[in-house]
N, C-alpha and C. Protein backbone atom coordinates (compact mmCIF):
# COMPACT_ATOMS: atom_id res chain seq x y z
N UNK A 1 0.84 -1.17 0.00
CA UNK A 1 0.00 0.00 0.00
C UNK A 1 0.90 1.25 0.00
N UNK A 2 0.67 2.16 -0.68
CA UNK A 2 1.49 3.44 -0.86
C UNK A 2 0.45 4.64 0.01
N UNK A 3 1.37 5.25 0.88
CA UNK A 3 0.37 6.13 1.61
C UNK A 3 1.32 7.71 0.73
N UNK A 4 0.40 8.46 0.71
CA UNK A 4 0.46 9.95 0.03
C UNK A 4 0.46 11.12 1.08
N UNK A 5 1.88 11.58 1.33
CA UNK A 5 1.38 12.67 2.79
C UNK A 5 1.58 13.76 1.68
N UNK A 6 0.17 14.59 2.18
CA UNK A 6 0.32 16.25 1.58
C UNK A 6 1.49 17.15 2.21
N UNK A 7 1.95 18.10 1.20
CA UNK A 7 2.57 18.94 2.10
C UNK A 7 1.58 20.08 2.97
N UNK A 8 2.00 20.16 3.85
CA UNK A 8 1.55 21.39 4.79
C UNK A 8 1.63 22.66 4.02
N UNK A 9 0.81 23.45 3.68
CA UNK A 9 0.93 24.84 3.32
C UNK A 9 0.48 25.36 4.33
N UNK A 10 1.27 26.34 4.95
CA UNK A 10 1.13 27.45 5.75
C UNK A 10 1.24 28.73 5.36
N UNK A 11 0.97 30.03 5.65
CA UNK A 11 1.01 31.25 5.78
C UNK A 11 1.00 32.07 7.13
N UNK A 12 1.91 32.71 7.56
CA UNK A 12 1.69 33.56 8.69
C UNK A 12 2.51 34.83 8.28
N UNK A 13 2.16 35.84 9.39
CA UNK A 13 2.67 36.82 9.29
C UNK A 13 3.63 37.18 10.96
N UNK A 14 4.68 37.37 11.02
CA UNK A 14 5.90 37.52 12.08
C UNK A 14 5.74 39.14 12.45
N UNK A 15 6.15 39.26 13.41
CA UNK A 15 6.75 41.13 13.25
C UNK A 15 7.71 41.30 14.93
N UNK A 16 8.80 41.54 14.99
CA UNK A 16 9.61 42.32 15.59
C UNK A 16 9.79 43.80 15.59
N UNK A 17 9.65 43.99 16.88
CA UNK A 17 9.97 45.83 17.08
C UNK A 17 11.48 46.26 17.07
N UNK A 18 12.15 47.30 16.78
CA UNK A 18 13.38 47.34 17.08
C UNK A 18 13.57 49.21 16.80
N UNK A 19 14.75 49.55 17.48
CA UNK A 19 15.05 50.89 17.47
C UNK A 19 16.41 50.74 16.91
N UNK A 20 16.26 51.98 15.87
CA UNK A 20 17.16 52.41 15.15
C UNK A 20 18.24 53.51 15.23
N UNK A 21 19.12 54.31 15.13
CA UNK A 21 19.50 55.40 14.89
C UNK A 21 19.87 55.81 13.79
N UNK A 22 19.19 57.27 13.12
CA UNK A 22 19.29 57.28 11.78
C UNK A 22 19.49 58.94 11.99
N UNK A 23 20.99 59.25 11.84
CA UNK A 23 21.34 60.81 11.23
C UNK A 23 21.22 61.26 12.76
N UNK A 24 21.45 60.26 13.69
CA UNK A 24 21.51 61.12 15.32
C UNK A 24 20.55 60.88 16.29
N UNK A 25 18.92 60.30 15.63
CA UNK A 25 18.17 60.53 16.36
C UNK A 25 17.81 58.83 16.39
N UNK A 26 16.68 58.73 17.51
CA UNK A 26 16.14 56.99 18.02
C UNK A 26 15.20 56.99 16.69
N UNK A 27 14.80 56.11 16.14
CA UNK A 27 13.37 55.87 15.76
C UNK A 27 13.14 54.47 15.51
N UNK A 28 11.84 54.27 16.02
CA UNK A 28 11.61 52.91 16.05
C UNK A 28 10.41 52.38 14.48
N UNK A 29 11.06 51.06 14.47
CA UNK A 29 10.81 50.24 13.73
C UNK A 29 9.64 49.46 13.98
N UNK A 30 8.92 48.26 13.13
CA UNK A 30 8.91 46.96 12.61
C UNK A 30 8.97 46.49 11.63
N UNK A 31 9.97 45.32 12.36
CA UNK A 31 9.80 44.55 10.68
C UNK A 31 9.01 43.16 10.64
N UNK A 32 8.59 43.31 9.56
CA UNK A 32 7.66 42.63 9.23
C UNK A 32 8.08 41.41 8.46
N UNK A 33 7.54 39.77 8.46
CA UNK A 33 7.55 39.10 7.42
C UNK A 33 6.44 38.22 7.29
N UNK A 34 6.22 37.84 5.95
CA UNK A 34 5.41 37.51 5.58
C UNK A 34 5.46 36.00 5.07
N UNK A 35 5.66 35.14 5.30
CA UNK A 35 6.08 33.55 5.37
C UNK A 35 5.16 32.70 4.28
N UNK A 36 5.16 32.17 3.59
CA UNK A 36 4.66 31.01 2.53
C UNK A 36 5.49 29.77 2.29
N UNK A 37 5.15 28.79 2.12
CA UNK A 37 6.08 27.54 1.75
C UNK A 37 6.89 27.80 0.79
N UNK A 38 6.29 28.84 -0.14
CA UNK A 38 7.94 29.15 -1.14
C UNK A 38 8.90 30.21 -0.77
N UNK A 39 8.42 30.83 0.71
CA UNK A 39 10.00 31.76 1.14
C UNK A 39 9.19 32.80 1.82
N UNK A 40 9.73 33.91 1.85
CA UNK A 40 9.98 34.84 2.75
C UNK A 40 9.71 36.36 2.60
N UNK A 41 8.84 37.17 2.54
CA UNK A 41 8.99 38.63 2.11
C UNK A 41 9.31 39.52 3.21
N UNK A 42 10.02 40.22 3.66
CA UNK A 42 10.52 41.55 4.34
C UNK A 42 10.18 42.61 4.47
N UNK A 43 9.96 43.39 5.53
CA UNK A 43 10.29 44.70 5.29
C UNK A 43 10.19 45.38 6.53
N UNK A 44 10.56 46.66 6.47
CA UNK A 44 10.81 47.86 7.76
C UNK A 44 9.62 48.62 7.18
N UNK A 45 8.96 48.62 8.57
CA UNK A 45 7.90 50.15 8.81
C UNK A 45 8.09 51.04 10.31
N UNK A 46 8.10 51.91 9.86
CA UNK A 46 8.39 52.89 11.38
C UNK A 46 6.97 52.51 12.10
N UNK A 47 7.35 52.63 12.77
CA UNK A 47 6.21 52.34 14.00
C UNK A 47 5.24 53.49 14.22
N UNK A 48 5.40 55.24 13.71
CA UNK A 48 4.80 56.09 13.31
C UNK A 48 3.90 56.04 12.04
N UNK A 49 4.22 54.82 11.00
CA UNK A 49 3.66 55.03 9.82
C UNK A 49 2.37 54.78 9.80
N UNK A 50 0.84 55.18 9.36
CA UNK A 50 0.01 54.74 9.23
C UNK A 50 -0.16 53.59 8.56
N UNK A 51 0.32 52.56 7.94
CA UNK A 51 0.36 51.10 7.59
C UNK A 51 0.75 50.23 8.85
N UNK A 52 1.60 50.27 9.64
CA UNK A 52 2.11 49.73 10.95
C UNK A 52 0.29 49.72 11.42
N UNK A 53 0.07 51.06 12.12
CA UNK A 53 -1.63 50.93 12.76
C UNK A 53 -2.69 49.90 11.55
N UNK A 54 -2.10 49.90 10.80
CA UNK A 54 -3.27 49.60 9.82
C UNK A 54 -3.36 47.90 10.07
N UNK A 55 -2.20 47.28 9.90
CA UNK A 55 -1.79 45.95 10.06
C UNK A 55 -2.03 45.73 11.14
N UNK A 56 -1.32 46.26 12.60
CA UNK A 56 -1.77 46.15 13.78
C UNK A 56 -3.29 46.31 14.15
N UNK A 57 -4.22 47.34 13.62
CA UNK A 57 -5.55 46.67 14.16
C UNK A 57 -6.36 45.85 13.17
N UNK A 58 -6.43 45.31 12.07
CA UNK A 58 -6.90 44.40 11.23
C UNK A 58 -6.22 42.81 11.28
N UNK A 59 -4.94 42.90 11.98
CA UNK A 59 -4.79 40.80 12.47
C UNK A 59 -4.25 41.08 13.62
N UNK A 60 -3.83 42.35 14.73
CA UNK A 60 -3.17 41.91 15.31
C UNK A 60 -4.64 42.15 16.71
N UNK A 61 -5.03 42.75 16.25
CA UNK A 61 -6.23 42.99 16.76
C UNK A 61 -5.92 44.38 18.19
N UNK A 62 -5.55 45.10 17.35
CA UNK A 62 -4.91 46.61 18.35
C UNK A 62 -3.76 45.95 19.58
N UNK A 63 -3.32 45.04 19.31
CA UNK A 63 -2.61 44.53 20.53
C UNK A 63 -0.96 45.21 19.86
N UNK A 64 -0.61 45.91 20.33
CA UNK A 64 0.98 46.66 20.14
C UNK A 64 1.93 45.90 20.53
N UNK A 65 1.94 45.15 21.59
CA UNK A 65 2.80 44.25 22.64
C UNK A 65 3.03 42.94 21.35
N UNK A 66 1.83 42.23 21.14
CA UNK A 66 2.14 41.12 20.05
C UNK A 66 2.73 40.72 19.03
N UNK A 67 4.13 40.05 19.57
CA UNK A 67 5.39 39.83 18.61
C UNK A 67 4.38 38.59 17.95
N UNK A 68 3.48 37.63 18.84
CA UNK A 68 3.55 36.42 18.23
C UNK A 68 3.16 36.12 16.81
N UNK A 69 3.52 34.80 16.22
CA UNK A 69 3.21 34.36 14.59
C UNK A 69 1.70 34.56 14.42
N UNK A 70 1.00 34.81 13.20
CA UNK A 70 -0.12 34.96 13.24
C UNK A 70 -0.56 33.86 11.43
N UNK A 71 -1.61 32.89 11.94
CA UNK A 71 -1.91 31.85 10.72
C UNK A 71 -2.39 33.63 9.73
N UNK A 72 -2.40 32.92 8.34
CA UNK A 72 -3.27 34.27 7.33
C UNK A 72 -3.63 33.09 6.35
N UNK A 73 -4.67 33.25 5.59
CA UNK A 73 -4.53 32.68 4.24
C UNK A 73 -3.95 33.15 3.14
N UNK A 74 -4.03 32.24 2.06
CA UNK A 74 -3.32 32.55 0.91
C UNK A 74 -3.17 33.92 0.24
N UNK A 75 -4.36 34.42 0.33
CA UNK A 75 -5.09 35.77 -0.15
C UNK A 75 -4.20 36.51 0.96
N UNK A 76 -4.71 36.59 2.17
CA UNK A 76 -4.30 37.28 3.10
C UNK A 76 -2.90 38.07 3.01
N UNK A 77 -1.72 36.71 3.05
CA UNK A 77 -0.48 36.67 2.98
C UNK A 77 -0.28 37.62 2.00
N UNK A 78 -1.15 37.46 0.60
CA UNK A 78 -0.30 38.22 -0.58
C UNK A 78 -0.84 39.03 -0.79
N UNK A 79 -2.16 40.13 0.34
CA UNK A 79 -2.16 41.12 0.11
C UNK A 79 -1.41 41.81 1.56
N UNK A 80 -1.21 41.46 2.52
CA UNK A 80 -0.43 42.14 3.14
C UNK A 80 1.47 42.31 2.39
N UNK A 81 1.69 41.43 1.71
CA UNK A 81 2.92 41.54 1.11
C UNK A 81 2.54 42.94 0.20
N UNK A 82 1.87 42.67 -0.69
CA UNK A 82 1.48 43.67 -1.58
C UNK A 82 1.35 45.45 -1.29
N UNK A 83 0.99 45.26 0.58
CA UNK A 83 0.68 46.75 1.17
C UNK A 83 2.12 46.86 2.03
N UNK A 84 3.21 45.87 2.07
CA UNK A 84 4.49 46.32 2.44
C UNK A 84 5.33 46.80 1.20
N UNK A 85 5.01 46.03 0.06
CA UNK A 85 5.41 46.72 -1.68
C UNK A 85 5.45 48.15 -1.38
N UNK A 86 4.25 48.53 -1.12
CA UNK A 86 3.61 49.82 -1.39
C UNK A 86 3.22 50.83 -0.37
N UNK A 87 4.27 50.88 1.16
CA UNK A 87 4.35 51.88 2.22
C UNK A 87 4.63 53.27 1.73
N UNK A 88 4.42 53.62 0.68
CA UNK A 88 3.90 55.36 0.52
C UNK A 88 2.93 55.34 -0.15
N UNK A 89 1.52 54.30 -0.25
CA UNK A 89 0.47 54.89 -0.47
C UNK A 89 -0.54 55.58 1.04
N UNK A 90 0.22 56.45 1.34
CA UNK A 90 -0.32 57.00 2.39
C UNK A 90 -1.99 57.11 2.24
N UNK A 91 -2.46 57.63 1.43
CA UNK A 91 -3.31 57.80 1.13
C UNK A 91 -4.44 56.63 1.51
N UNK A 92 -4.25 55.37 0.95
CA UNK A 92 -4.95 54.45 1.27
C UNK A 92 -4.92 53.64 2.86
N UNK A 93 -3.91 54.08 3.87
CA UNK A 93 -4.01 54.05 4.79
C UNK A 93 -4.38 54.54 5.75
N UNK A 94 -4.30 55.89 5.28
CA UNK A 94 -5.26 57.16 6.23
C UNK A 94 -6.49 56.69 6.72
N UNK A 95 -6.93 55.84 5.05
CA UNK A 95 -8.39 55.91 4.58
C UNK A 95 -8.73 54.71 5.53
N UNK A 96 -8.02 53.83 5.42
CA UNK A 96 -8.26 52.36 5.92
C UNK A 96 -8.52 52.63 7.48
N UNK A 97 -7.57 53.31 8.06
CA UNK A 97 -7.89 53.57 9.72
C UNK A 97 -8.78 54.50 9.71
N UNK A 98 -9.54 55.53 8.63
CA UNK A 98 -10.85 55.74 8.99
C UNK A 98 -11.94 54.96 8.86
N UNK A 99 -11.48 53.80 7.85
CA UNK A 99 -12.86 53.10 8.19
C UNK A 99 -12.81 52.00 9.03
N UNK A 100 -11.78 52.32 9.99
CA UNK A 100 -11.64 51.15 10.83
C UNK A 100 -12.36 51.69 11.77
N UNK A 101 -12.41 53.01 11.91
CA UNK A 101 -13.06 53.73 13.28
C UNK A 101 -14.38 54.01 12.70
N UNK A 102 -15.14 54.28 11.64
CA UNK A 102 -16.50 54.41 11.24
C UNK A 102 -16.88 52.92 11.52
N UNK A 103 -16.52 52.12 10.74
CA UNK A 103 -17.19 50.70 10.06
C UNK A 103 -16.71 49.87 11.05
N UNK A 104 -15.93 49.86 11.80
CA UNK A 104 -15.18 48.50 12.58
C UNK A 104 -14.17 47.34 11.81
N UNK A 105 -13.25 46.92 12.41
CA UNK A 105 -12.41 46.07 11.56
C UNK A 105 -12.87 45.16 11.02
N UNK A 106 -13.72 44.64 10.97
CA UNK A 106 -14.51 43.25 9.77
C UNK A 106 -14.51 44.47 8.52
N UNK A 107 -15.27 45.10 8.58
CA UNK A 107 -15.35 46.00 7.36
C UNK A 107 -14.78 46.50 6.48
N UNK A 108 -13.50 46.89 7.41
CA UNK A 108 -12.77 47.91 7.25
C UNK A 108 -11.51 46.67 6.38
N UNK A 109 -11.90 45.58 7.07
CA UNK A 109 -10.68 44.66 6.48
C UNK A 109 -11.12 43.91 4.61
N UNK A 110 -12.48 43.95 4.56
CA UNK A 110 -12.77 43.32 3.53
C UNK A 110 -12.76 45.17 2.54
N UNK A 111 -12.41 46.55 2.55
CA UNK A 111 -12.38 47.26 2.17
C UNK A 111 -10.65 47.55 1.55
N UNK A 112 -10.10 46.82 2.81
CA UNK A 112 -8.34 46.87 2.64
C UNK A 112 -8.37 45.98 1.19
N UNK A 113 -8.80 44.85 1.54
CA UNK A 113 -8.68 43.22 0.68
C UNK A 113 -9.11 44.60 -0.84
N UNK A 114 -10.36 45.15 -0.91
CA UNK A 114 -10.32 45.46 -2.46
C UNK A 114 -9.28 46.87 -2.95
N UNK A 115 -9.03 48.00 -1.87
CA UNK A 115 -8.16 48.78 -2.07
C UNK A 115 -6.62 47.96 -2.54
N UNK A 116 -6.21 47.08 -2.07
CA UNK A 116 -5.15 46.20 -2.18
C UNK A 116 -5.12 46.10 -3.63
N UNK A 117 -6.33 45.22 -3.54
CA UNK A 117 -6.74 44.21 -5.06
C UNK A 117 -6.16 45.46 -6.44
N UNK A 118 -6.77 46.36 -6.01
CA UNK A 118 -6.68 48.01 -6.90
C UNK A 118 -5.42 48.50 -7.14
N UNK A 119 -4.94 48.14 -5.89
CA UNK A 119 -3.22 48.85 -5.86
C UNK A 119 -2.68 47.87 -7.09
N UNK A 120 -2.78 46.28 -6.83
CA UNK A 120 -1.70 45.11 -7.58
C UNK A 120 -2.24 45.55 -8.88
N UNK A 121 -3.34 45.73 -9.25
CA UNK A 121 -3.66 45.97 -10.30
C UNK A 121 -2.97 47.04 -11.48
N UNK A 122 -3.24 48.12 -10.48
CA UNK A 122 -2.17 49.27 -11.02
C UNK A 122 -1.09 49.07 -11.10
N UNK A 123 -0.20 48.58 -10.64
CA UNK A 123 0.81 48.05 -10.61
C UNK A 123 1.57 47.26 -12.16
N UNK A 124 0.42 46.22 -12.13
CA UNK A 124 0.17 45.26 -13.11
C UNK A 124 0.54 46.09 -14.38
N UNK A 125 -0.60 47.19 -14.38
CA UNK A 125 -0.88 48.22 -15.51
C UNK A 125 0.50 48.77 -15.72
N UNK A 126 1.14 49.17 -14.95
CA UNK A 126 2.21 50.50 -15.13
C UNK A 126 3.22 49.97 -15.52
N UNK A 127 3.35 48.22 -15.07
CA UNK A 127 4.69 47.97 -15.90
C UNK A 127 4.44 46.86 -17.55
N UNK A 128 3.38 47.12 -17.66
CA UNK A 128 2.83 47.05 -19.01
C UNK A 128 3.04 46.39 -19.97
């Protein structure tokens, strides 16, 4: 008899805090990663940036303290990768933590998912 083990696909998202010095002064960090069975995506956000709040209350659930791993799905994973791509669309983050405070985070998160969808898109477009 031949037995068939699936591989495990996972997705989570990691984040470490850390302080920097840049040109004299403290400023603090996170970095972020974004984990899939085929590897690894990166990145630094100041801990001032409106994307940091944005991520932090849509999975981490406003908890600031929470280094721990967090499961995401497939989707999930590759639109939070997609909104570390793209930390100067200020604009769409402003927006996102206002509708986190009008609408509440269920809402506000399936609003991220299509602003996202919009961003890759453009994206898509521009390199043509």
């Amino acid at each position: 008899m031949i037995e068939i083990k699936h591989k495990v696909v996972s997705y989570n998202l990691n984040r470490e805090h850390s302080t920097r010095e840049i040109r004299g002064t403290q400023l603090h960090f996170t970095d972020y990663w974004v984990c899939s069975p085929r590897g690894y995506y990166s990145a630094s956000v100041p801990c001032r940036a409106k994307l940091h709040h944005v991520l932090t209350a849509l999975f981490y659930n406003w908890d600031w303290n929470n280094n721990s791993r967090i499961e995401l799905s497939e989707e999930d994973a590759r639109l939070v990768r997609k909104a570390l791509e793209n930390q100067k669309e200020y604009k769409i983050w402003r927006k996102t933590l206002d509708k986190i405070n009008e609408v509440g985070i269920d809402d506000a998160k399936v609003w991220f998912r299509e602003q996202i969808k919009i961003l890759a898109l453009r994206d898509v477009l521009r390199k043509g």
